[in-house]
Protein backbone atom coordinates (compact mmCIF):
# COMPACT_ATOMS: atom_id res chain seq x y z
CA UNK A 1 -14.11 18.16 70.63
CA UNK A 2 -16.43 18.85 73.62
CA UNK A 3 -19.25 19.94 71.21
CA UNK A 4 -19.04 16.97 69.43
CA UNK A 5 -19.11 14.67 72.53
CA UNK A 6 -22.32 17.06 73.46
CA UNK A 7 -23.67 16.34 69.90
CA UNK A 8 -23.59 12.61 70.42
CA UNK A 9 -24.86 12.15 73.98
CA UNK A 10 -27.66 14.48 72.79
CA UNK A 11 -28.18 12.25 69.82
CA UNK A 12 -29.07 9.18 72.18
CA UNK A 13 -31.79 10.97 73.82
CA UNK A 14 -33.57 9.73 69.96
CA UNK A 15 -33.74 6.49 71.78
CA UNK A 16 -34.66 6.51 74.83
CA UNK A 17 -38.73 6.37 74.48
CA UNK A 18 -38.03 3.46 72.18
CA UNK A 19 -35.83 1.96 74.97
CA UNK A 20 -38.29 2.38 76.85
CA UNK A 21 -40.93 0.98 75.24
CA UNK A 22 -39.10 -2.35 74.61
CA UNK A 23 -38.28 -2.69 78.54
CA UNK A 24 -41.77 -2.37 79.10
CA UNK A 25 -43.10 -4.91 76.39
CA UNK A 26 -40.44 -7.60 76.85
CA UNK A 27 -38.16 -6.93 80.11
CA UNK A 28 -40.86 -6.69 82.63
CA UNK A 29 -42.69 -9.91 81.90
CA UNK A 30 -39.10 -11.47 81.94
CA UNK A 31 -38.12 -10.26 85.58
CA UNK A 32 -39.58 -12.61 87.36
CA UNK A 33 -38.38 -15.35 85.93
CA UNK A 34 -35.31 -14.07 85.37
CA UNK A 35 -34.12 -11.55 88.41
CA UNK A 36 -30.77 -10.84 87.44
CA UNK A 37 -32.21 -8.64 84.74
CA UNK A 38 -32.30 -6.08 87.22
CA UNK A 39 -28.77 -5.69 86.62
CA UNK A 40 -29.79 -4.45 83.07
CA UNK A 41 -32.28 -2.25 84.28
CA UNK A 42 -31.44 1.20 86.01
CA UNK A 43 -33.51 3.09 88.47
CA UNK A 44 -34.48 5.62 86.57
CA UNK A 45 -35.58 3.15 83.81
CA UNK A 46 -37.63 1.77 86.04
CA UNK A 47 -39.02 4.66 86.88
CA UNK A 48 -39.42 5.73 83.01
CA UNK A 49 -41.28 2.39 82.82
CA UNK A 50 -43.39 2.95 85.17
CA UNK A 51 -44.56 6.19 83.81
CA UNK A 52 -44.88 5.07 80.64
CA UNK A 53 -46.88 2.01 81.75
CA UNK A 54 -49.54 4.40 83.15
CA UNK A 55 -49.60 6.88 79.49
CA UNK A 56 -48.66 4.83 77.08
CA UNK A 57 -50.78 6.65 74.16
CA UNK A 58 -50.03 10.28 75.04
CA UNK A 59 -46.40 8.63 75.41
CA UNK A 60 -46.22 7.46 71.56
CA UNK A 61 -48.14 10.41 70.16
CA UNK A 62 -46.51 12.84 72.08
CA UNK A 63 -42.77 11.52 71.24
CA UNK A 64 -43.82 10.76 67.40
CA UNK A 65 -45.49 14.42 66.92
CA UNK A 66 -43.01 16.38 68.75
CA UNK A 67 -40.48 14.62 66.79
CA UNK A 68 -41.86 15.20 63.45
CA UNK A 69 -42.75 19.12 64.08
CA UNK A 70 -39.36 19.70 65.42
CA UNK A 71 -37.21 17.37 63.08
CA UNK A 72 -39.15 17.50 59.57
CA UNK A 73 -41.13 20.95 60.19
CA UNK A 74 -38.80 23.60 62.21
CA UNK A 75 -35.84 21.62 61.23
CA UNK A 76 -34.87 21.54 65.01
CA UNK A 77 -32.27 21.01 66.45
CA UNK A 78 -29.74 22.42 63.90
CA UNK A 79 -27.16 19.61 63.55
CA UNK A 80 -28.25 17.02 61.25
CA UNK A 81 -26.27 14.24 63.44
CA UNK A 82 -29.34 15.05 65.96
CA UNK A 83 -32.13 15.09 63.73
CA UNK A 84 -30.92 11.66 62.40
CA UNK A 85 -30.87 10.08 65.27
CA UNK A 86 -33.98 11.37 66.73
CA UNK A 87 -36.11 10.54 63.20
CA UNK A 88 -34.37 7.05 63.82
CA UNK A 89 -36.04 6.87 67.34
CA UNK A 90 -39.18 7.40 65.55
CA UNK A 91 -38.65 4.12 63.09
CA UNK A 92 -37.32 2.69 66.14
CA UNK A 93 -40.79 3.17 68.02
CA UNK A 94 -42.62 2.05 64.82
CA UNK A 95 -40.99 -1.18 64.07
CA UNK A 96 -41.20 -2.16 67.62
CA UNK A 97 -45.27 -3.04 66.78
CA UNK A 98 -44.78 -5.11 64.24
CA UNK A 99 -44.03 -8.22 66.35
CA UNK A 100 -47.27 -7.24 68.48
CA UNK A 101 -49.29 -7.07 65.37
CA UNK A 102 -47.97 -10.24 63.79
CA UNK A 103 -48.72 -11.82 67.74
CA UNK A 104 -52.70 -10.54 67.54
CA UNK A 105 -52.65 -11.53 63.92
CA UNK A 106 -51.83 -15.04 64.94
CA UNK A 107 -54.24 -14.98 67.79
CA UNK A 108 -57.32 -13.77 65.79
CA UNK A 109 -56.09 -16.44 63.19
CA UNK A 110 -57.01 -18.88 65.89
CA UNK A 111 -60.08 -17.52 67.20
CA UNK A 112 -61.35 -17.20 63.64
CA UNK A 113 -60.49 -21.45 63.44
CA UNK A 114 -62.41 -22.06 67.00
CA UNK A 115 -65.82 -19.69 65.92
CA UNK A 116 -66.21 -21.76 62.26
């Protein structure tokens, strides 16, 4: 039972970059409207935040390599329930910039109106 427990809490480690990377797209530019968020967001998120705010490139290629070699090319770590949920991270981090494209394909679609 206990390895199982450590299985799954190990599994959720898949998700925190992509956490991550939502707080710091949507959550901060909420907070000041809206300071009870804080509530929502733990120290050490903050802190991850913050870090992340300062690398965000080595962040995303580092997580999405390291990933992929372990998961898909040393088949690392051994229990499949792991490698799952870490691949799903991956997806995770992925589909989160498909609202930012869609918002800078709207945008150029205007700036393309105003130059003609």
């Amino acid at each position: 039972i206990i390895s199982n427990i450590l299985e799954r809490i190990i599994a959720l480690f898949g998700y925190f970059v992509p956490l991550v990377v939502i707080y710091s797209s949507y959550v901060i530019t909420l907070l000041p409207t809206y300071p009870y968020l804080h509530l929502i967001v733990p120290n050490f998120m903050q802190v991850a935040i913050n870090i992340y705010m300062r690398y965000p490139m080595y962040i995303n290629f580092g997580y999405f390599f390291g990933i992929v070699f372990l998961c898909l090319q040393f088949k690392l770590p051994r229990p499949r329930f792991i490698r799952f949920h870490m691949v799903r991270g991956i997806m995770l981090l992925a589909f989160q910039g498909v609202p930012d494209l869609i918002f800078q394909l709207l945008n150029l679609d205007v700036q393309f109106q105003t130059e003609i």
